[in-house]
Protein backbone atom coordinates (compact mmCIF):
# COMPACT_ATOMS: atom_id res chain seq x y z
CA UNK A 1 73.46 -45.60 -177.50
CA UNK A 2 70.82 -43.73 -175.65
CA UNK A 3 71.94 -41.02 -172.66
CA UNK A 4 71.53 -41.85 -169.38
CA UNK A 5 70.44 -39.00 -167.31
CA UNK A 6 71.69 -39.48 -163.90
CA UNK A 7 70.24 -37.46 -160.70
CA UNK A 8 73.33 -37.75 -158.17
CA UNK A 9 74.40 -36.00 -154.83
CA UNK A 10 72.33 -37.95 -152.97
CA UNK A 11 75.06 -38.67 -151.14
CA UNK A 12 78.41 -38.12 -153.04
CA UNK A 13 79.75 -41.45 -152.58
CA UNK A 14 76.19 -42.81 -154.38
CA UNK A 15 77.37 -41.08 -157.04
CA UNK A 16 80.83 -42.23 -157.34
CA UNK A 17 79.62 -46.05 -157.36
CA UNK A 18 76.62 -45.32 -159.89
CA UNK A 19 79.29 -43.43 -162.55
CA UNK A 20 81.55 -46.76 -161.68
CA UNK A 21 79.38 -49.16 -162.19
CA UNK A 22 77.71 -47.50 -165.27
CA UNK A 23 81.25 -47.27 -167.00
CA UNK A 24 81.89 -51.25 -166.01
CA UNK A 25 79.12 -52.33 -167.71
CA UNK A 26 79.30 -50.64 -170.68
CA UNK A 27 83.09 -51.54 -171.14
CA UNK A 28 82.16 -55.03 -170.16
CA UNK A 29 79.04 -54.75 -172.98
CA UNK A 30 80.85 -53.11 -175.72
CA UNK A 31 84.01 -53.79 -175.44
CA UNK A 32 87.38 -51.58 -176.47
CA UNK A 33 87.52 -48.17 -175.65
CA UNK A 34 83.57 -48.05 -175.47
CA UNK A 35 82.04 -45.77 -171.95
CA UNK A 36 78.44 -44.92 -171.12
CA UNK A 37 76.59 -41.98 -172.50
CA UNK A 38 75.27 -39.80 -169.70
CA UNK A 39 74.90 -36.97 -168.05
CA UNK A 40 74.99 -35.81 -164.88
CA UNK A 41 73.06 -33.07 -162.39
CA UNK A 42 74.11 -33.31 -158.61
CA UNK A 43 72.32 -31.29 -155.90
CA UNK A 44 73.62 -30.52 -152.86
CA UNK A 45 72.97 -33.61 -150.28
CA UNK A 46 73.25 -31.20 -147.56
CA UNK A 47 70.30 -29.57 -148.04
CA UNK A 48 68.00 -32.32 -149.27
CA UNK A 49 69.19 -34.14 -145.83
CA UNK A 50 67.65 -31.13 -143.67
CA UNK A 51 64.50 -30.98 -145.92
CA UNK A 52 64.59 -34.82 -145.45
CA UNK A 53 64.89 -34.52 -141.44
CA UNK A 54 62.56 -31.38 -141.16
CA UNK A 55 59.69 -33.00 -143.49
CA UNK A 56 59.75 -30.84 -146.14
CA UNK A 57 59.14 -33.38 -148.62
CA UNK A 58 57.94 -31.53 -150.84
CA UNK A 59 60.52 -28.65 -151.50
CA UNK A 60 62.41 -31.70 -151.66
CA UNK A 61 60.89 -32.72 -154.96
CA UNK A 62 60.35 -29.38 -156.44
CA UNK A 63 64.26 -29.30 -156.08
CA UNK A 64 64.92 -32.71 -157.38
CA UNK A 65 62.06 -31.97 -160.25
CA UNK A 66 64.16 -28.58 -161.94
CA UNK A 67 67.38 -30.87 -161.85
CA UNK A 68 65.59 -33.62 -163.59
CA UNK A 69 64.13 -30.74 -165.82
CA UNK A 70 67.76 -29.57 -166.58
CA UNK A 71 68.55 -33.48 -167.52
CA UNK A 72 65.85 -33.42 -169.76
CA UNK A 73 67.16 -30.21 -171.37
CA UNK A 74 70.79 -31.14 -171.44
CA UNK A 75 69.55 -34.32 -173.81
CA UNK A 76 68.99 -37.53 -171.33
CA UNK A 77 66.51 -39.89 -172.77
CA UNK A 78 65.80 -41.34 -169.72
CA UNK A 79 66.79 -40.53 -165.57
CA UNK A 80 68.14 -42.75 -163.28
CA UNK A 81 68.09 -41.30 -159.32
CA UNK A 82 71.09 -42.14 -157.68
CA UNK A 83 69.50 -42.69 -154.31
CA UNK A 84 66.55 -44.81 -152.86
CA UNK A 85 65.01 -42.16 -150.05
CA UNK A 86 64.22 -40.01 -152.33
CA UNK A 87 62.30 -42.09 -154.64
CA UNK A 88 59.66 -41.07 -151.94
CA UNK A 89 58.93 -37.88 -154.35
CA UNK A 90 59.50 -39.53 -157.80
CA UNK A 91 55.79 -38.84 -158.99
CA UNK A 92 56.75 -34.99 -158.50
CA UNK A 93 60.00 -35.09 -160.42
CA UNK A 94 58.12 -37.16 -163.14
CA UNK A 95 55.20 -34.63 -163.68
CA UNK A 96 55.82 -32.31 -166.65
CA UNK A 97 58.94 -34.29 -167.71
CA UNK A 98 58.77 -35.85 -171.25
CA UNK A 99 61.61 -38.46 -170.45
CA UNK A 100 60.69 -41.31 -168.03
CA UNK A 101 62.27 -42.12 -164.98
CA UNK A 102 63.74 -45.68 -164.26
CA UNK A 103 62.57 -46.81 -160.71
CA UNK A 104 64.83 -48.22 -158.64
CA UNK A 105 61.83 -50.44 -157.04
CA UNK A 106 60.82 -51.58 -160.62
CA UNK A 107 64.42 -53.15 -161.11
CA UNK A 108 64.88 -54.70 -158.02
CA UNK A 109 60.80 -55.99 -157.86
CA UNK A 110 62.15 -57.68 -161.70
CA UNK A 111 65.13 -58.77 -160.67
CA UNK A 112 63.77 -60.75 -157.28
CA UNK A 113 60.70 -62.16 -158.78
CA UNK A 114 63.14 -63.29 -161.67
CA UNK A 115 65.06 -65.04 -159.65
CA UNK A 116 62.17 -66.54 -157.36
CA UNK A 117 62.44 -64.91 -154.44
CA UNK A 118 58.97 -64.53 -152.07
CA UNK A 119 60.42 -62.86 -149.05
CA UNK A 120 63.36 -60.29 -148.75
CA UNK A 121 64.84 -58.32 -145.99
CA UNK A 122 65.72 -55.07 -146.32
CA UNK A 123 68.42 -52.17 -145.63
CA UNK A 124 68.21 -48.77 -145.83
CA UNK A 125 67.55 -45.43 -144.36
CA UNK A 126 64.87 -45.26 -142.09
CA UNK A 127 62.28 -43.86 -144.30
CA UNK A 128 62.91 -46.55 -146.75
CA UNK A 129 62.45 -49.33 -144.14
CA UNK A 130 59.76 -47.54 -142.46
CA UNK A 131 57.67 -46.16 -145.54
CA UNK A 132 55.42 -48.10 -148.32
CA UNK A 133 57.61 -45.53 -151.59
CA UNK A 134 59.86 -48.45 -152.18
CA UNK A 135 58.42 -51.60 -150.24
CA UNK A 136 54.79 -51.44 -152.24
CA UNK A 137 56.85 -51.13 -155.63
CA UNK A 138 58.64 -54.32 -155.00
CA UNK A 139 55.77 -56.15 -153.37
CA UNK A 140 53.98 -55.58 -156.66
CA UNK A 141 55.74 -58.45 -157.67
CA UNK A 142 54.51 -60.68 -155.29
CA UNK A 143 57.53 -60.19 -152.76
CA UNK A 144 57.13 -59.92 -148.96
CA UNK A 145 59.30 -57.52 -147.45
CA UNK A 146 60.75 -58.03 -144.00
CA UNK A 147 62.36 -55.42 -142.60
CA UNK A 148 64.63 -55.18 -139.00
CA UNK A 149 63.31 -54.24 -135.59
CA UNK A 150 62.82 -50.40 -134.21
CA UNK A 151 66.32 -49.99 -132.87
CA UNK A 152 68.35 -52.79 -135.57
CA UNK A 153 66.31 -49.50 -138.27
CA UNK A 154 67.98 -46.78 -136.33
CA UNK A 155 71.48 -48.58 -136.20
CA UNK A 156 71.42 -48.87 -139.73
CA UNK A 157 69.75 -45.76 -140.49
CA UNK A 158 72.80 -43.93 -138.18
CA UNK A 159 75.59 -46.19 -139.89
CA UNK A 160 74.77 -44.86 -142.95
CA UNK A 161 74.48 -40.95 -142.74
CA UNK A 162 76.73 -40.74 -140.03
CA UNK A 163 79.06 -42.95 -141.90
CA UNK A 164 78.33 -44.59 -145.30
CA UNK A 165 77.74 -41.52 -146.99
CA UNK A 166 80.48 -39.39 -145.56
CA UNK A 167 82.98 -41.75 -147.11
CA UNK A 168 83.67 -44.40 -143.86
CA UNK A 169 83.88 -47.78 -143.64
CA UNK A 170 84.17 -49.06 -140.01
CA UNK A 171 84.29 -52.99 -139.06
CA UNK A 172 82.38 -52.59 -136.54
CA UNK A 173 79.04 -51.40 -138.24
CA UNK A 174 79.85 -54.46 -140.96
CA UNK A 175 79.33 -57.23 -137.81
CA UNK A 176 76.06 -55.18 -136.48
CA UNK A 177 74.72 -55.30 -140.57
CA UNK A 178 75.90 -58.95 -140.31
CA UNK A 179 73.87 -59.91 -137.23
CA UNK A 180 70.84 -57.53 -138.36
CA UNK A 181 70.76 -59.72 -142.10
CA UNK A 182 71.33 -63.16 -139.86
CA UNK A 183 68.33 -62.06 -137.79
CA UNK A 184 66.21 -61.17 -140.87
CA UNK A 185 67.19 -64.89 -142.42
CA UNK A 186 65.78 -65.87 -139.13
CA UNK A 187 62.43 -64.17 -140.03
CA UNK A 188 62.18 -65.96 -143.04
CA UNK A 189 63.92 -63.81 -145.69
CA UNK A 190 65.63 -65.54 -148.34
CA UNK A 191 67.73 -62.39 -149.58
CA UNK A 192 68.81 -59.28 -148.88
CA UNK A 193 67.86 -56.10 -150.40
CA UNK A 194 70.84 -53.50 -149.72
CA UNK A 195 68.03 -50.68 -150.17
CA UNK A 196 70.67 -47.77 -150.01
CA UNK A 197 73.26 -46.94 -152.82
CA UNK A 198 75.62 -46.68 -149.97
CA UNK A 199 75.65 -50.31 -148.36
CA UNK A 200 77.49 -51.92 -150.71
CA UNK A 201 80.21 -49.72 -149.38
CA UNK A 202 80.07 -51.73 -146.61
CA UNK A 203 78.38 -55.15 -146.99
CA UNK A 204 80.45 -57.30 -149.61
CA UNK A 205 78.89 -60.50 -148.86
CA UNK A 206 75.99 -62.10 -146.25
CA UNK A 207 74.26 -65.26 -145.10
CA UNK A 208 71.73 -64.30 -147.65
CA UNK A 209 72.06 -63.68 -151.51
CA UNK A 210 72.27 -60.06 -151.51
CA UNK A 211 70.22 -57.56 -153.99
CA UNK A 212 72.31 -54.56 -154.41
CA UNK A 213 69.64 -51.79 -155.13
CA UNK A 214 72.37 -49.77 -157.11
CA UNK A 215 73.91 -52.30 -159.16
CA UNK A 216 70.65 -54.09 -160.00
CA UNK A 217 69.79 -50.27 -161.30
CA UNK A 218 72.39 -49.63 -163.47
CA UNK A 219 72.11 -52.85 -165.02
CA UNK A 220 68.64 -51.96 -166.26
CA UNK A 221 69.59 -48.49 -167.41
CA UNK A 222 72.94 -50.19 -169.26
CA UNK A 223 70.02 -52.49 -170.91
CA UNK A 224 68.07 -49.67 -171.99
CA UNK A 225 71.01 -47.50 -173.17
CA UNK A 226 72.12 -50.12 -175.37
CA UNK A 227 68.96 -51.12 -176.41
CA UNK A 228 69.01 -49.61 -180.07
CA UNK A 229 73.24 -50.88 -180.33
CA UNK A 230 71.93 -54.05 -180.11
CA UNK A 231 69.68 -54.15 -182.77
């Protein structure tokens, strides 16, 4: 089994599911006593959420790049980020390294155009729904992204900082998700990307098939872990 090296703190609760659903699938793969091979380096969300807000982008990936490099050293043979936002900066945490990094985009692009899906809504922070790091990966597999209106981005941008990631659920913020993936369905979507490891948290089940970014991640790292057990 290869070792997953896993990039977490982006926010906490990210990293609780991704360790979850890492040791699911393995058990459910393997078997027995069997768990995932990994290892883990969390930074502190705090700070990359005021170089995120400020637009210091780029301190933000020199930071994320030394915790990738201490993956690398620690014996990963390949990284996982748990987080979509800040897949904005992946080409700096991938230069130097001599381990790749799994994108989160690639999976989801693979998994959608598997299935035969053309158009997709999709959730997540702000810059994700507003910026081409995530959206242009996917559409390179001839999917159409449709994403919500200026103020249905900033309710779901603000449900999930203010909330998702600090560990609450509210009902409330699951019936305005609701109505914002009914009104995407209207605009021709025929799934749902949850494009934040977070919304899962919240959003069980939709008018749409949904696309959880995180799970549809994992699964592709499990695949690759377990690529040499299989043969």
């Amino acid at each position: 089994m290869q070792t997953i090296g896993i990039l977490g703190g982006m926010s906490l609760e990210s990293t609780m599911v991704y360790v979850g659903e890492l040791n699911r699938l393995v058990s459910r793969a393997l078997g027995g006593l069997h768990s995932p091979a990994f290892v883990l380096c969390a930074v502190d969300f705090a700070e990359i959420e005021r170089l995120q807000v400020t637009g210091q982008w780029e301190r933000a990936g020199e930071l994320l790049h030394h915790a990738a490099g201490r993956l690398e050293l620690a014996g990963a043979d390949f990284i996982i980020m748990a987080t979509n936002t800040m897949h904005k900066v992946a080409p700096m945490i991938c230069d130097g390294l001599r381990i790749p990094l799994v994108h989160i985009g690639t999976a989801t692009g693979e998994a959608l155009a598997r299935d035969g899906v053309t158009t997709a809504g999709l959730l997540g922070t702000r810059f994700t729904m507003e910026e081409p790091f995530l959206t242009q990966v996917i559409e390179g597999f001839g999917i159409d992204i449709v994403v919500p209106g200026l103020t249905d981005r900033g309710v779901v941008n603000d449900v999930i900082y203010g909330e998702l990631c600090q560990g609450v659920v509210r009902e409330e913020s699951l019936v305005e998700f609701q109505r914002i993936i009914e009104d995407l369905r209207s605009r021709g979507a025929q799934a749902v990307i949850l494009g934040c490891t977070e919304i899962g948290m919240l959003v069980k089940t939709a008018s749409l098939p949904i696309y959880d970014t995180t799970v549809i991640h994992v699964a592709k790292a499990v695949d690759l872990a377990l690529e040499s057990v299989d043969e």
